[in-house]
PDB file of N, CA and C in Angstrom:
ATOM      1  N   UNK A   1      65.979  77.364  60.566  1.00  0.00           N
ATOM      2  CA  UNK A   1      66.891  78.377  61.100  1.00  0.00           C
ATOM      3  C   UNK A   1      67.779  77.750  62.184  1.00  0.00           C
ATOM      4  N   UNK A   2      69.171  78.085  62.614  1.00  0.00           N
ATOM      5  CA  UNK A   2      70.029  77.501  63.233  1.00  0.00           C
ATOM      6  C   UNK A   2      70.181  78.021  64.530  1.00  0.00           C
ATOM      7  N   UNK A   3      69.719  77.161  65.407  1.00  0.00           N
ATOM      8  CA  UNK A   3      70.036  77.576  66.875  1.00  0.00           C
ATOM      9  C   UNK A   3      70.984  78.246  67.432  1.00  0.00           C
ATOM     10  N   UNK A   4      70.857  79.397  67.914  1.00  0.00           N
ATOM     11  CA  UNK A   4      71.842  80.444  68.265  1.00  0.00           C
ATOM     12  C   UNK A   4      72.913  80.254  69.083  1.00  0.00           C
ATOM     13  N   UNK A   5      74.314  80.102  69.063  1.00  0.00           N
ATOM     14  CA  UNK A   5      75.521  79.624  69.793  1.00  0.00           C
ATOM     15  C   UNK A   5      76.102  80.416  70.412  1.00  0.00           C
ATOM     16  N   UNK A   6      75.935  80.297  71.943  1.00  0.00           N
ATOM     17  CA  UNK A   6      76.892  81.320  72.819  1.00  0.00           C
ATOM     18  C   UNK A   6      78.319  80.814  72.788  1.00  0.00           C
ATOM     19  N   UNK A   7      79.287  81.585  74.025  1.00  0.00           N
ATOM     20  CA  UNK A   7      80.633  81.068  73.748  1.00  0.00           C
ATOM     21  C   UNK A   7      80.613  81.034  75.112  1.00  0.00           C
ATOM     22  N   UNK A   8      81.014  79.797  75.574  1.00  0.00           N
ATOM     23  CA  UNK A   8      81.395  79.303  77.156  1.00  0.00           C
ATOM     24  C   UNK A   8      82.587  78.923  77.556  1.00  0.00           C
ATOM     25  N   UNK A   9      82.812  79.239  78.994  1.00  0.00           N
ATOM     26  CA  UNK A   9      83.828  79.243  78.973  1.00  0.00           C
ATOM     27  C   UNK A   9      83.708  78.396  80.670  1.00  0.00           C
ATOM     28  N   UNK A  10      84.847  77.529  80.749  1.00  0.00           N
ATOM     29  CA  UNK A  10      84.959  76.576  81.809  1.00  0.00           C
ATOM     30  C   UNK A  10      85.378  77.537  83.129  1.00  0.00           C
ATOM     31  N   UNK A  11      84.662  77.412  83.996  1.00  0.00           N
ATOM     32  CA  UNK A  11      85.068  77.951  85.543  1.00  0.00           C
ATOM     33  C   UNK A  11      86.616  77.265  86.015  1.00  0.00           C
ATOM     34  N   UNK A  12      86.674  76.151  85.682  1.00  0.00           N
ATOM     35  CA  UNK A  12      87.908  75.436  86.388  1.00  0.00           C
ATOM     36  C   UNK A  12      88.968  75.436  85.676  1.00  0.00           C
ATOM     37  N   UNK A  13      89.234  75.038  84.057  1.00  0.00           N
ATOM     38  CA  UNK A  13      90.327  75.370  82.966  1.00  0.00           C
ATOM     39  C   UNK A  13      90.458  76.267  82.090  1.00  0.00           C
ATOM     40  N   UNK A  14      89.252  76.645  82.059  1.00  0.00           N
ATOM     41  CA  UNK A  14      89.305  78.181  81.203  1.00  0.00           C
ATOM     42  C   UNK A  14      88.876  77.688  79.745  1.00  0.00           C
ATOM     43  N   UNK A  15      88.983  76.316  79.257  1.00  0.00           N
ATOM     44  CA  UNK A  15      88.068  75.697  78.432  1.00  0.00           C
ATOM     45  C   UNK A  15      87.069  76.755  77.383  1.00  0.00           C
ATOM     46  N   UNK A  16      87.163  76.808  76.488  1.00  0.00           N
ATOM     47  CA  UNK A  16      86.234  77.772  75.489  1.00  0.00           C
ATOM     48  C   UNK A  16      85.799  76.992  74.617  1.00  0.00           C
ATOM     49  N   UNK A  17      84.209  76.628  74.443  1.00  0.00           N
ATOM     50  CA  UNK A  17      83.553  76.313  73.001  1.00  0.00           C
ATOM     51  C   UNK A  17      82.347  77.336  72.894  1.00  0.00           C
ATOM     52  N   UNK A  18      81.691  76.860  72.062  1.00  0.00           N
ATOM     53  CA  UNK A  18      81.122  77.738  71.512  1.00  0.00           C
ATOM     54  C   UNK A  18      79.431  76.559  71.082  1.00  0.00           C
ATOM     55  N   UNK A  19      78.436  76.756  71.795  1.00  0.00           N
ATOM     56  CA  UNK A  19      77.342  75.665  71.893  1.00  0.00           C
ATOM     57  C   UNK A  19      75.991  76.433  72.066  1.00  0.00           C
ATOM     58  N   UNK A  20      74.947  75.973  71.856  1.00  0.00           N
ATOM     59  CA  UNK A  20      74.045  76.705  72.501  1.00  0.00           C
ATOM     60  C   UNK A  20      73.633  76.410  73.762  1.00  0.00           C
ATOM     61  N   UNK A  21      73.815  75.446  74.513  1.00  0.00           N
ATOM     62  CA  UNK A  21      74.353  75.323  75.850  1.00  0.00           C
ATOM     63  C   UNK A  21      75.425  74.826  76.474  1.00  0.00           C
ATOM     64  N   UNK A  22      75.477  74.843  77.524  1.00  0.00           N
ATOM     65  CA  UNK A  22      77.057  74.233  77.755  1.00  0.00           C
ATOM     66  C   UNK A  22      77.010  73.113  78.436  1.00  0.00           C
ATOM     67  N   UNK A  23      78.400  72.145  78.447  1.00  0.00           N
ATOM     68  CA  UNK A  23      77.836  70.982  78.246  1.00  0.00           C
ATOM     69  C   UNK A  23      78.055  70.022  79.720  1.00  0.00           C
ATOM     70  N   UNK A  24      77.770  69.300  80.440  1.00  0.00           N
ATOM     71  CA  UNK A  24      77.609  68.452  81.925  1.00  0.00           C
ATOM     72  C   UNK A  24      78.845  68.544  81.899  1.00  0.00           C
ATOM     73  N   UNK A  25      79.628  67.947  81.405  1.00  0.00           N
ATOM     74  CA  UNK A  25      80.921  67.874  81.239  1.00  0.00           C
ATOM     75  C   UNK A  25      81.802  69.086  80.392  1.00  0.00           C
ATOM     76  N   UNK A  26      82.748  69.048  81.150  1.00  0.00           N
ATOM     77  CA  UNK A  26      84.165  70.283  80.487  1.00  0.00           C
ATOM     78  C   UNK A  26      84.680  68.938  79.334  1.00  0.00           C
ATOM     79  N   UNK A  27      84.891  69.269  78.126  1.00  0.00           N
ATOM     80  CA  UNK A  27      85.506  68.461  77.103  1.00  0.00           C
ATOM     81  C   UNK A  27      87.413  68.626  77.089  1.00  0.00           C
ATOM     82  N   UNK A  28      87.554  69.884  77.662  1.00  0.00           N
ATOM     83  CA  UNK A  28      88.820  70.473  78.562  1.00  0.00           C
ATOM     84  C   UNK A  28      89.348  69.545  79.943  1.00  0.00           C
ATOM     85  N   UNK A  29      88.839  69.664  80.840  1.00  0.00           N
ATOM     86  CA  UNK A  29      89.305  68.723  82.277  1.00  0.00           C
ATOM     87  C   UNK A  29      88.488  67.516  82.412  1.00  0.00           C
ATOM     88  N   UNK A  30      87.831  67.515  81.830  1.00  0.00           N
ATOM     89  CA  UNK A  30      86.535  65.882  82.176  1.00  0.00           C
ATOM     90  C   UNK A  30      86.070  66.420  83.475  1.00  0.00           C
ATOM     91  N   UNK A  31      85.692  67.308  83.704  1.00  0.00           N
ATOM     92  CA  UNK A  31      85.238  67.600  85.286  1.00  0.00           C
ATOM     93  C   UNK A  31      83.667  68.175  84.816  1.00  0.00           C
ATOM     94  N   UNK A  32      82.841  67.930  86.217  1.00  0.00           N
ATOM     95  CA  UNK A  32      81.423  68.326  85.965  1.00  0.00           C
ATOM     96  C   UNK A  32      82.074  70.162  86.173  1.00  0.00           C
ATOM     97  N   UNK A  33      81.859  71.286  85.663  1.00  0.00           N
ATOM     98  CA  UNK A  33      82.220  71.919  86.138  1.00  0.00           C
ATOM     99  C   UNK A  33      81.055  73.461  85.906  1.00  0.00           C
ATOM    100  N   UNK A  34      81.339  74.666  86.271  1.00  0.00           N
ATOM    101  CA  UNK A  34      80.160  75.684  85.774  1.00  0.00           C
ATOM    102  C   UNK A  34      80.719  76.548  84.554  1.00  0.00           C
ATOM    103  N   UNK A  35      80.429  76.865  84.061  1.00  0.00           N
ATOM    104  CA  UNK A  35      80.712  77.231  82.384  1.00  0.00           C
ATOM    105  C   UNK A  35      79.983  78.999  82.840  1.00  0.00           C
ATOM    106  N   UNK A  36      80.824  80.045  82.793  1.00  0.00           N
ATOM    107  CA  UNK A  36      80.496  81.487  82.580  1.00  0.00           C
ATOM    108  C   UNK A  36      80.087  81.792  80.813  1.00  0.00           C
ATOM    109  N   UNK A  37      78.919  82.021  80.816  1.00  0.00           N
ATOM    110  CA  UNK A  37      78.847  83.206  79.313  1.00  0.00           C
ATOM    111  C   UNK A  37      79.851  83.791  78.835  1.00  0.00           C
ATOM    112  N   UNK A  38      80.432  83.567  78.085  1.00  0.00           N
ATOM    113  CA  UNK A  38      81.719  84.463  77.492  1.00  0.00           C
ATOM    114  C   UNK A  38      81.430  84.972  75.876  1.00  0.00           C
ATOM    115  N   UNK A  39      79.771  85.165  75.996  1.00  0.00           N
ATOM    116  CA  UNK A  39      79.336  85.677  74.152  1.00  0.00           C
ATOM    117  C   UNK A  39      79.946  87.207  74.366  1.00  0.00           C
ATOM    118  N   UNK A  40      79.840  87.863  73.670  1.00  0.00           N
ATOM    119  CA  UNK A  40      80.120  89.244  73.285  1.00  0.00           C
ATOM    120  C   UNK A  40      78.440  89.623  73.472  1.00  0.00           C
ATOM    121  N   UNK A  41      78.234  91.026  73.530  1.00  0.00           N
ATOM    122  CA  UNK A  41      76.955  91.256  73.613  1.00  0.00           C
ATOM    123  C   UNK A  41      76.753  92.332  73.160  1.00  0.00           C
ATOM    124  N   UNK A  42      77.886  93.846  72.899  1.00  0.00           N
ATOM    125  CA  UNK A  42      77.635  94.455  72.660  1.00  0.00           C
ATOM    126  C   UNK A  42      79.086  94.685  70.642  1.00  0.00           C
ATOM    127  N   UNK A  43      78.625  96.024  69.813  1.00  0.00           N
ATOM    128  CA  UNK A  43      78.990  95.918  69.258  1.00  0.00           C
ATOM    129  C   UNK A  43      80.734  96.293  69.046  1.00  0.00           C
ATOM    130  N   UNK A  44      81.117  96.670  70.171  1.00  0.00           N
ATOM    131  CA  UNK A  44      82.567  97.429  70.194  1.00  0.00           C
ATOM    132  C   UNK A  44      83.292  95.877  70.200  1.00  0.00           C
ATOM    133  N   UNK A  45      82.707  94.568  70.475  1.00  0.00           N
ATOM    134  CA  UNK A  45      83.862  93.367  70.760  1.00  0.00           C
ATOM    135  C   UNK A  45      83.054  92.731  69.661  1.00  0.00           C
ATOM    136  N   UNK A  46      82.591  93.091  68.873  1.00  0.00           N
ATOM    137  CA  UNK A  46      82.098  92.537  67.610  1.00  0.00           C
ATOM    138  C   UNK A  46      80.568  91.359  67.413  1.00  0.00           C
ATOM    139  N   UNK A  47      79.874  91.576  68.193  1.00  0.00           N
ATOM    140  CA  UNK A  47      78.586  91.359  68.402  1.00  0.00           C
ATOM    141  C   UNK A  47      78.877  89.518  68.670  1.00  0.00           C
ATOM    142  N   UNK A  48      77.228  89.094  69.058  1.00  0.00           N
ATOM    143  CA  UNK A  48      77.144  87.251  69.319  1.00  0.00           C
ATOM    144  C   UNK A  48      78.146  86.604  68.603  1.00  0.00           C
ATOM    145  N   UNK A  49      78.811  86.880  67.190  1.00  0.00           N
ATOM    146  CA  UNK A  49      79.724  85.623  66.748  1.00  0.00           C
ATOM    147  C   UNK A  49      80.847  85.759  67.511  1.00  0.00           C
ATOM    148  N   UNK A  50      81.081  86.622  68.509  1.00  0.00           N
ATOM    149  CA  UNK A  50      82.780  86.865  68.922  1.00  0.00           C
ATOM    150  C   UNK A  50      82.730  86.736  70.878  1.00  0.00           C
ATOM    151  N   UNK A  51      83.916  86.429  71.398  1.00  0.00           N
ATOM    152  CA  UNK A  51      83.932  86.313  72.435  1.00  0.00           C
ATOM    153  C   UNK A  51      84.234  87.456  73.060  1.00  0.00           C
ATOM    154  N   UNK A  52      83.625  87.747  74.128  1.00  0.00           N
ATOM    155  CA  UNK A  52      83.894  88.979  74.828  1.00  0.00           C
ATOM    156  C   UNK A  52      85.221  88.798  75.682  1.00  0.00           C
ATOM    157  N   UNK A  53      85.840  89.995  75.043  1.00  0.00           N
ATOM    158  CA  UNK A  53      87.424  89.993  75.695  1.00  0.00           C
ATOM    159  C   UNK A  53      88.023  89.859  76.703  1.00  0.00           C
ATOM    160  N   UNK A  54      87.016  90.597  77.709  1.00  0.00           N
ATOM    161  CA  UNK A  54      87.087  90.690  79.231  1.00  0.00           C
ATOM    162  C   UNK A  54      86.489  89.553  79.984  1.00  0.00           C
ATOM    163  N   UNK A  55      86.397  88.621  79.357  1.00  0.00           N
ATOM    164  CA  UNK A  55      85.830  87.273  80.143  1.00  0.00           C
ATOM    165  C   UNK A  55      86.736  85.959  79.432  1.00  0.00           C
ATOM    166  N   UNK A  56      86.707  86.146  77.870  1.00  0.00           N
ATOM    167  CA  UNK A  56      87.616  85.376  77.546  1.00  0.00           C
ATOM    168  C   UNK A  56      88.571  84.902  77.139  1.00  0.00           C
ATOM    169  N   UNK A  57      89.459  86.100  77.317  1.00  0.00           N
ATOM    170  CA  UNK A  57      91.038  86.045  77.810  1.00  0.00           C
ATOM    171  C   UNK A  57      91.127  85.184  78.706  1.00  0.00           C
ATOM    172  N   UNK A  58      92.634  84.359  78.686  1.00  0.00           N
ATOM    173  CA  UNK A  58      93.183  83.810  79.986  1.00  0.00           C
ATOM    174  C   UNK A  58      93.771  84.576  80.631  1.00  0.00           C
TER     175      UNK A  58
END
């Protein structure tokens, strides 16, 4: 079974992948930086495969 993938999002560039954790490095700025949760969680923004709107908008 396949390890479950949140969607992260970079504190400093706004950077979005999608990992099951996020990674030392931004692949966005090369900076060590903190990565916010940006999964969806509930079903109105379309459940875990989708990013929640209100976080990951620029």
């Amino acid at each position: 079974m396949e390890e479950p993938k949140n969607w992260w999002k970079c504190s400093n560039c706004e950077y979005t992948l999608q990992a099951a954790t996020p990674p030392e490095t931004c692949p966005g700025c090369k900076e060590k930086c903190n990565f916010i949760d940006a999964t969806c969680y509930t079903p109105e923004c379309g459940g875990p495969e989708n990013i929640d709107p209100q976080i990951g908008q620029r």
